[in-house]
Protein backbone atom coordinates (compact mmCIF):
# COMPACT_ATOMS: atom_id res chain seq x y z
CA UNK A 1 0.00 0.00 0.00
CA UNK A 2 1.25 3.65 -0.74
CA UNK A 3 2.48 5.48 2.21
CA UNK A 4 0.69 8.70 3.56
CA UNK A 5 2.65 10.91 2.44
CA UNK A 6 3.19 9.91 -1.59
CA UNK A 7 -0.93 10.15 -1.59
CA UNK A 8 -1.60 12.90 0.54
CA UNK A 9 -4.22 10.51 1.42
CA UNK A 10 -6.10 11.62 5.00
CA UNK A 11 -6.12 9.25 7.94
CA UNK A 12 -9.66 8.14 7.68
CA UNK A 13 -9.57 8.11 3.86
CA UNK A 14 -7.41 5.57 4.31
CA UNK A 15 -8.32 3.77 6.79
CA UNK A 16 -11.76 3.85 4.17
CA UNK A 17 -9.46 2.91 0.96
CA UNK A 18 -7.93 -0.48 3.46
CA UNK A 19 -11.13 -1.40 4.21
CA UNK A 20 -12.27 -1.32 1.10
CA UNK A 21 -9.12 -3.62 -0.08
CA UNK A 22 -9.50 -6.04 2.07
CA UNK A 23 -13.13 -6.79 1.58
CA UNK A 24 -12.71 -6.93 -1.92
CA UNK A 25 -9.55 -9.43 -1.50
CA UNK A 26 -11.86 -11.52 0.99
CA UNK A 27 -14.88 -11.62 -1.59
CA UNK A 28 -12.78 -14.04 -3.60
CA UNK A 29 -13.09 -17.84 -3.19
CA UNK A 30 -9.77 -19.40 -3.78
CA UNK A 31 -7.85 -20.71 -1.07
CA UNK A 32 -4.36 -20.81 -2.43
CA UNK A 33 -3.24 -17.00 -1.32
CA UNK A 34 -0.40 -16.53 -3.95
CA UNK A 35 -3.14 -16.74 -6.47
CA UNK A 36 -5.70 -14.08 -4.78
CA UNK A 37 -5.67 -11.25 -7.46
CA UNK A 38 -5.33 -9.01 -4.37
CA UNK A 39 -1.93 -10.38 -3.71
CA UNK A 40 1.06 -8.13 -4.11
CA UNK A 41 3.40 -8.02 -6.85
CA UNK A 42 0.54 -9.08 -9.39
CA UNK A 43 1.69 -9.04 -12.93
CA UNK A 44 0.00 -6.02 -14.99
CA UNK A 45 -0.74 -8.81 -17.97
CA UNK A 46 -3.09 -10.78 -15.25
CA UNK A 47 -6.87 -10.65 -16.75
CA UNK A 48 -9.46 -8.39 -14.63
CA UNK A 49 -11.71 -10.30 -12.71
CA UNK A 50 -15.31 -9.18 -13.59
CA UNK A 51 -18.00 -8.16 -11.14
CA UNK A 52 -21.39 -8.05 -12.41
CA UNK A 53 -23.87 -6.07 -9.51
CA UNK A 54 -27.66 -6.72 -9.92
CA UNK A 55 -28.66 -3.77 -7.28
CA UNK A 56 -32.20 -3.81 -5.08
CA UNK A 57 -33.18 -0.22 -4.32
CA UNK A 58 -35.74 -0.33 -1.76
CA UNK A 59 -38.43 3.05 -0.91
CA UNK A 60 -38.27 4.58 2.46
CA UNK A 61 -38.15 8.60 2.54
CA UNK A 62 -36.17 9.25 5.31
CA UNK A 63 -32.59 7.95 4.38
CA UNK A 64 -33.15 8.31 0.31
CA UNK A 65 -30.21 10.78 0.24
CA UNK A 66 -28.20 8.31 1.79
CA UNK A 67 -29.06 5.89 -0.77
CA UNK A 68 -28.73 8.13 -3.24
CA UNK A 69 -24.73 8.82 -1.55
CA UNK A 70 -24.49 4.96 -1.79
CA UNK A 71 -25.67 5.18 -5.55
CA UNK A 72 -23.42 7.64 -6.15
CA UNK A 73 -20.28 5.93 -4.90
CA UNK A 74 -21.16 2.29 -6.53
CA UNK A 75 -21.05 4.75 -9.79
CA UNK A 76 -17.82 5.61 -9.62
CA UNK A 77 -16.89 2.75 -8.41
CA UNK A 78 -17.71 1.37 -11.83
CA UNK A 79 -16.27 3.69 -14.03
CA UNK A 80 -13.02 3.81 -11.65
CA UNK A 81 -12.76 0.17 -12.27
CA UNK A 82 -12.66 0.31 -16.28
CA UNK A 83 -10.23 2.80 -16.15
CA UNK A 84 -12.20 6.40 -16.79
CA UNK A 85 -9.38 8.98 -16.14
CA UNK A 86 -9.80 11.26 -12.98
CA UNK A 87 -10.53 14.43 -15.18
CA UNK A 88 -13.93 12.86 -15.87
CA UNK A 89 -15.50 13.16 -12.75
CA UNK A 90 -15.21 16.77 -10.85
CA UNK A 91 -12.59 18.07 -8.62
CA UNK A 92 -14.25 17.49 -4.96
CA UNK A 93 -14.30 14.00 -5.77
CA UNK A 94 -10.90 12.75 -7.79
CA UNK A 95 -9.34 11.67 -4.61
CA UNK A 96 -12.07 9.57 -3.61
CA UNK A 97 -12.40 8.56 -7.44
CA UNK A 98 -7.87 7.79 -7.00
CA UNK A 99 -8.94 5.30 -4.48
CA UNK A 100 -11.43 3.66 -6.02
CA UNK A 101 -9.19 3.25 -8.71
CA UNK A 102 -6.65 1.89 -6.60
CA UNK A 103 -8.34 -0.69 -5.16
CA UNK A 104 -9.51 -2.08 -8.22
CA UNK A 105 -6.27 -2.42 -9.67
CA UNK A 106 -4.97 -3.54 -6.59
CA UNK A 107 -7.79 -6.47 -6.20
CA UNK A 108 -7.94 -7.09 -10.29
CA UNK A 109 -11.97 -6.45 -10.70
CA UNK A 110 -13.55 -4.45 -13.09
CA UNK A 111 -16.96 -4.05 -11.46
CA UNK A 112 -20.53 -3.41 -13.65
CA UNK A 113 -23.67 -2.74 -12.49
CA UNK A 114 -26.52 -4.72 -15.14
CA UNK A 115 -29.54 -5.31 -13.70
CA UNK A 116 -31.32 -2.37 -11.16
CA UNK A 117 -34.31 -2.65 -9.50
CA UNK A 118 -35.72 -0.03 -6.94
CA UNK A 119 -38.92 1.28 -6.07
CA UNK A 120 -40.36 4.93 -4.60
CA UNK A 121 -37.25 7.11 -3.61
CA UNK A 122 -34.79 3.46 -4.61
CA UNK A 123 -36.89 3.80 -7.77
CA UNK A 124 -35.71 7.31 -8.81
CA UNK A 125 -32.28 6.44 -7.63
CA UNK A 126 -31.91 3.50 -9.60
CA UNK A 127 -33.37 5.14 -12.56
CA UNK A 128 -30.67 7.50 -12.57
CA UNK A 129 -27.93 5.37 -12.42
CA UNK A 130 -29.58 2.86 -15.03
CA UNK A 131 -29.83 5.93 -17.60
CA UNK A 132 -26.44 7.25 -16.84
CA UNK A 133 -24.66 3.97 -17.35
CA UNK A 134 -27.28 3.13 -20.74
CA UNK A 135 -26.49 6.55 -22.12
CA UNK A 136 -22.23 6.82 -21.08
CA UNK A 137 -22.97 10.15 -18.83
CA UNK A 138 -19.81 11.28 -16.82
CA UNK A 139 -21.62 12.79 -14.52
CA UNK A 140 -24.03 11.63 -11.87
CA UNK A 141 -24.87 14.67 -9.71
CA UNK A 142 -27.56 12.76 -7.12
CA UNK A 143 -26.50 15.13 -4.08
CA UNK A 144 -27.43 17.80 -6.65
CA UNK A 145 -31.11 15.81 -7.71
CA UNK A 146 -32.08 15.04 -3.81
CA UNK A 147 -31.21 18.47 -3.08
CA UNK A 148 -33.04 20.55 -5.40
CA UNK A 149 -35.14 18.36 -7.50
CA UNK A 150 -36.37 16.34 -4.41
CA UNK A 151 -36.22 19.05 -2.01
CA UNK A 152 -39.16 19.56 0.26
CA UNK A 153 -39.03 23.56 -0.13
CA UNK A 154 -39.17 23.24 -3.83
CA UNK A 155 -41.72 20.92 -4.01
CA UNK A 156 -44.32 22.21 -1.25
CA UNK A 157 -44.18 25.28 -3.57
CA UNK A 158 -48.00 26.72 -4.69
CA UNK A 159 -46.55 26.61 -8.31
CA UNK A 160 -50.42 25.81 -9.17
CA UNK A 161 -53.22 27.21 -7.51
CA UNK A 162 -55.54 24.11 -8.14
CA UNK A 163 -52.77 21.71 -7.05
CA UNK A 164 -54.83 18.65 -5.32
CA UNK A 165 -51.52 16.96 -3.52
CA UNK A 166 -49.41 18.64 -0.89
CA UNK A 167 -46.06 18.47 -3.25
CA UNK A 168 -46.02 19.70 -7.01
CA UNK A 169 -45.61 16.81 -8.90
CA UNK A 170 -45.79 18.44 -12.30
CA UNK A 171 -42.58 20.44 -11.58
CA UNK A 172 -41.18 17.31 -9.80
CA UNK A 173 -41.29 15.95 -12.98
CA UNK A 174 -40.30 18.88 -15.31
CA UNK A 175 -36.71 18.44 -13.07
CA UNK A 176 -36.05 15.67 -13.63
CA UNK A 177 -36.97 15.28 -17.00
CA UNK A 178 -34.55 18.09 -16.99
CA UNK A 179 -31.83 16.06 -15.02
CA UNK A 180 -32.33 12.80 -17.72
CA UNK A 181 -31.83 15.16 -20.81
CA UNK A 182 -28.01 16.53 -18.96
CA UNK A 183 -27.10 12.61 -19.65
CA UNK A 184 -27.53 13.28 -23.79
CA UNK A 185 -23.93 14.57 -24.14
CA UNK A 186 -21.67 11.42 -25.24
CA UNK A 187 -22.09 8.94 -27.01
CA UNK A 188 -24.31 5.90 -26.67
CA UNK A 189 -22.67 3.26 -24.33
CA UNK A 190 -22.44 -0.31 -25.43
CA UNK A 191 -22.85 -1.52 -21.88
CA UNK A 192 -25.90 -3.55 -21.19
CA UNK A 193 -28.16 -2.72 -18.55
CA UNK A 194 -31.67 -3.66 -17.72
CA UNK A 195 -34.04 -1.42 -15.29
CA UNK A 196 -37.30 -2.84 -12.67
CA UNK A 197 -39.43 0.26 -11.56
CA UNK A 198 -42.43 -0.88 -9.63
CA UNK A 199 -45.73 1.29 -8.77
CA UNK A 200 -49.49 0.81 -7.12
CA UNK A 201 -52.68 0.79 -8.99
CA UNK A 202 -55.03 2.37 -7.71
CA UNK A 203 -57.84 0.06 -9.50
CA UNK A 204 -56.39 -3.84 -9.84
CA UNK A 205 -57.28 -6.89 -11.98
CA UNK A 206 -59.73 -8.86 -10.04
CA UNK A 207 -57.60 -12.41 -9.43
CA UNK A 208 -59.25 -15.87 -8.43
CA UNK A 209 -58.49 -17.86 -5.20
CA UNK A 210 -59.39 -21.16 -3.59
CA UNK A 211 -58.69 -21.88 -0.11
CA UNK A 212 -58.30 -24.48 1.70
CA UNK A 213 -61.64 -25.62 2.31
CA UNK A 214 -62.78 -25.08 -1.24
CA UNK A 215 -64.15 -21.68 -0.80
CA UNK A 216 -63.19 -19.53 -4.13
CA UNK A 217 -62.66 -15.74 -3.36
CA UNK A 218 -61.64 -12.77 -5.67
CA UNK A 219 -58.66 -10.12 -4.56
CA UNK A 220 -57.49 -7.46 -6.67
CA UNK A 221 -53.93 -7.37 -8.03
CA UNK A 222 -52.91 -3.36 -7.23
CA UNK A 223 -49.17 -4.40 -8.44
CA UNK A 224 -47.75 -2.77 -11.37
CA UNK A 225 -43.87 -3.03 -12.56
CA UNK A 226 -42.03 -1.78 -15.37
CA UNK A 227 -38.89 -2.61 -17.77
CA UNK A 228 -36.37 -0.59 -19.28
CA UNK A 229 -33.23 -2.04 -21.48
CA UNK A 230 -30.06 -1.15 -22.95
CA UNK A 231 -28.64 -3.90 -25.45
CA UNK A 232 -26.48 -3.03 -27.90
CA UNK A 233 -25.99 -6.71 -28.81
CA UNK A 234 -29.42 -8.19 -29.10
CA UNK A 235 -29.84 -10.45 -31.59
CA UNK A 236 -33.35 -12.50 -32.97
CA UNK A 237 -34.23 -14.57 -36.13
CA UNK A 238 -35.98 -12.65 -38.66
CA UNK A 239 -38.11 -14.49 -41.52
CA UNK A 240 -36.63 -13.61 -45.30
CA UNK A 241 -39.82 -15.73 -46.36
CA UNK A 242 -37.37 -18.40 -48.06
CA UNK A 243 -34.88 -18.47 -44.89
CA UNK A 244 -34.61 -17.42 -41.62
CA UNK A 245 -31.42 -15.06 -40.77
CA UNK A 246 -29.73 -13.80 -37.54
CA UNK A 247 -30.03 -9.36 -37.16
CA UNK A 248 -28.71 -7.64 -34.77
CA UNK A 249 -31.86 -5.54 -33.23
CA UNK A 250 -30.00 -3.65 -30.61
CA UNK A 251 -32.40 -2.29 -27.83
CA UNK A 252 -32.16 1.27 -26.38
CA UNK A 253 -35.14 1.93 -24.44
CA UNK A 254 -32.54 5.02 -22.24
CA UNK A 255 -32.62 6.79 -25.60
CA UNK A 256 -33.99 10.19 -25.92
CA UNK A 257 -37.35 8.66 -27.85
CA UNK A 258 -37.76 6.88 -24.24
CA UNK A 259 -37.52 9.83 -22.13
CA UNK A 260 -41.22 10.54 -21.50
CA UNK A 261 -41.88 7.12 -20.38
CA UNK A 262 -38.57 7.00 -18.06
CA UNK A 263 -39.77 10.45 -16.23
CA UNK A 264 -43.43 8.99 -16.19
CA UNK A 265 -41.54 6.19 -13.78
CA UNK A 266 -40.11 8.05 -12.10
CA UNK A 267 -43.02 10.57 -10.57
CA UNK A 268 -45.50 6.97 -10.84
CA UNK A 269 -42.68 5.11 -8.45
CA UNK A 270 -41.55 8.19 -6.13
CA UNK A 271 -45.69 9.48 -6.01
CA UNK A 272 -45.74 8.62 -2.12
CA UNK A 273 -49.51 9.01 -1.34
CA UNK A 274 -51.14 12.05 0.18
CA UNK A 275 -48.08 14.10 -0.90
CA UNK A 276 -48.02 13.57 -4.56
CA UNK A 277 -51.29 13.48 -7.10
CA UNK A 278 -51.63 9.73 -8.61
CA UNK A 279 -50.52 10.13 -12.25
CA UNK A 280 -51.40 7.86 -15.44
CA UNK A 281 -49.80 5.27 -16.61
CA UNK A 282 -50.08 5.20 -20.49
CA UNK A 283 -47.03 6.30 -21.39
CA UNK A 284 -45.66 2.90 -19.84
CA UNK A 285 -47.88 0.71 -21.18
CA UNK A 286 -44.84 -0.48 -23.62
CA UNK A 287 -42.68 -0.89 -20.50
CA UNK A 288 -44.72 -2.87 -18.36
CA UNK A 289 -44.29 -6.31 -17.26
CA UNK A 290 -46.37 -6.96 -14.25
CA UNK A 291 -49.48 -6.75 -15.11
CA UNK A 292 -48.42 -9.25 -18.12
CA UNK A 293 -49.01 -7.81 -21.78
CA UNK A 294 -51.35 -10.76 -22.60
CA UNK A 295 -53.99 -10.23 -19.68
CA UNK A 296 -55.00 -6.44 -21.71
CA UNK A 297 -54.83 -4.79 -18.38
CA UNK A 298 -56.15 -1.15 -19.08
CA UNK A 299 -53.89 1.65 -17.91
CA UNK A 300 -55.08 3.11 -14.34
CA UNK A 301 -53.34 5.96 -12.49
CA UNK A 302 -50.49 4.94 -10.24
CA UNK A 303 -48.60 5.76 -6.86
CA UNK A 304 -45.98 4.99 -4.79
CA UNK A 305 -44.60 1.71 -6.03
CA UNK A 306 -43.61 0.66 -2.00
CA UNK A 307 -46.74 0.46 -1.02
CA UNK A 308 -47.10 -3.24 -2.03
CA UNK A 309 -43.73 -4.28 -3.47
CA UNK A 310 -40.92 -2.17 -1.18
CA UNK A 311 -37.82 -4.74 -2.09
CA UNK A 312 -38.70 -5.76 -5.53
CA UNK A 313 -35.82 -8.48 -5.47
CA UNK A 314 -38.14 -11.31 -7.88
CA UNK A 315 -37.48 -9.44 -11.30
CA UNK A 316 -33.47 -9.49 -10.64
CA UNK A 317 -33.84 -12.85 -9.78
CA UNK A 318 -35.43 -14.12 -12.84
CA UNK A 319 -33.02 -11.82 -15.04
CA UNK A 320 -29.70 -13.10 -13.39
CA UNK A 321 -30.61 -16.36 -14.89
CA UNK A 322 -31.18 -15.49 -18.80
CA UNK A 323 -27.65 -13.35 -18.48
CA UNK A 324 -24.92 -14.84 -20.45
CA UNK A 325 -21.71 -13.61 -21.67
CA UNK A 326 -18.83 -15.40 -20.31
CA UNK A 327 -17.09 -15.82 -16.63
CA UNK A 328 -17.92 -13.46 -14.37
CA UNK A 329 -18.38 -13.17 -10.42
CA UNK A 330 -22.66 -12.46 -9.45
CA UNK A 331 -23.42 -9.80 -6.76
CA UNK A 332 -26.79 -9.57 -5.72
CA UNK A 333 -26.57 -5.96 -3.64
CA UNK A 334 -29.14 -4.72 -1.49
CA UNK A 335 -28.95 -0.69 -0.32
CA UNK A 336 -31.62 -0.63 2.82
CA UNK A 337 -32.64 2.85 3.89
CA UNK A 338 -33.54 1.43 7.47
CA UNK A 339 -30.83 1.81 9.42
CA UNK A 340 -29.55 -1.99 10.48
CA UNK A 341 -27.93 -2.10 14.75
């Protein structure tokens, strides 16, 4: 490890940095230490060791900063593990960005982040960071979205004289419609990415039951879930008529074209009731998954996604297991916003 004094590294930034290190190094499962890609005087020809994060964002007001902090730092995190050069990210945060860089190379991982899922205040979190990664944005300024976009002040606002919530939705959404477009700058990034938002119906589909002792009763489904992809390699059969032939149908629903439905999650997931208006749901009816396609569930108007579905962990799940694409190590990462003792 580099002394104090050739980083100008503070005490408890690197007391941060060596714990860091030496989770990473534990993380690994070989036995033989001379082989650990944390050990020291690795070879710079040794292969990365990839880390593929699927993230759960749960909801929960209180501590979303925080997650959005935690959001923040798995971001560059990422990019300090591919090898993004410092002058990328801004000044206040290069020696934070140094160390993440050094641990990576010291440990041998290149870490990506491919499937998100997150609902309410994880939902507009993990939106963020989906769309950043799915369109190659630098930048992810969270502290800045929590603290003006979010911000109580700013949204308690009488912007509207007939406003029927307590918080302005319609301006919630305006910034951060505002905040996606910033992430239009570079170019498109090949990385592949795929994004859960969940919400609440207020009106359900009406789904049958037996019990136990043979007694059939009727319970509405209120759930409602959404998908957004990036793949820049997806490939399907088309028909020629006489033969059938492999395209390559790359799939960019982070694009600008997608940008009304990706806000519309956003203010559906984060529209905690009481506070925010319900708002509609047709511009997601391409997006949505949960109630499935087939069933020709009508759009309703939605809310607050954790009301019924607060850790939406079943749509990673089922994703992990159709990714492909060579070795790689799985994390399955949950960021709580309840404090844990």
């Amino acid at each position: 490890m580099p002394d104090q004094k050739r980083t100008g590294l503070s005490a408890s930034v690197r007391r941060a940095r060596d714990r860091a290190f030496r989770h990473v190094c534990s993380s690994t499962t070989s036995t033989d230490a001379s082989a650990l890609p944390c050990a020291r005087g690795e070879s710079q020809g040794v292969p990365k060791i990839e880390y593929r994060i699927a993230l759960v964002m749960n909801g929960g007001v209180s501590l979303a900063v925080w997650m959005g902090g935690v959001t923040h730092e798995l971001d560059l995190l990422r990019r300090a593990s591919r090898g993004d050069h410092s002058d990328t990210v801004p000044k206040e945060e290069r020696e934070v960005f140094r160390l993440w860089q050094e641990v990576a190379k010291e440990a041998g991982v290149e870490v990506k982040i491919d499937i998100v899922s997150g609902t309410s205040a994880g939902g507009l979190n993990g939106l963020l960071l989906a769309t950043g990664i799915a369109r190659g944005s630098q930048s992810l300024k969270l502290r800045d979205v929590w603290r003006k976009v979010a911000s109580l002040d700013e949204l308690s606002r009488k912007r509207r004289p007939r406003r029927k919530a307590l918080l302005d939705g319609d301006w919630f959404k305006r910034q951060v419609k505002e905040v996606l477009d910033g992430m239009l700058r570079g170019p498109e990034s090949q990385e592949r990415v795929t994004l859960f938002v969940t919400a609440t119906a207020l009106d359900g589909r009406h789904r049958d039951y037996e019990d136990d002792a043979g007694s059939a009763f009727s319970v509405r489904d209120h759930r409602r879930m959404y998908m957004f992809r990036n793949e820049p390699e997806a490939f399907r059969y088309v028909d020629k008529r006489d033969r059938w032939e492999l395209e390559n149908r790359e799939i960019r629903e982070f694009a600008e074209a997608h940008s009304e439905a990706l806000v519309t999650a956003a203010r559906a997931t984060a529209s905690y009731p009481v506070a925010f208006q319900p708002v509609s749901e047709h511009p997601l009816l391409a997006y949505r998954v949960h109630p499935d396609k087939d069933l020709d569930v009508t759009a309703s108007c939605v809310m607050d996604g954790g009301v019924l579905n607060n850790a939406p962990f079943t749509p990673v799940l089922d994703e992990i297991t159709k990714r492909r694409g060579g070795p790689a190590e799985r994390v399955l990462l949950h960021t709580l916003t309840t404090p844990r003792p």
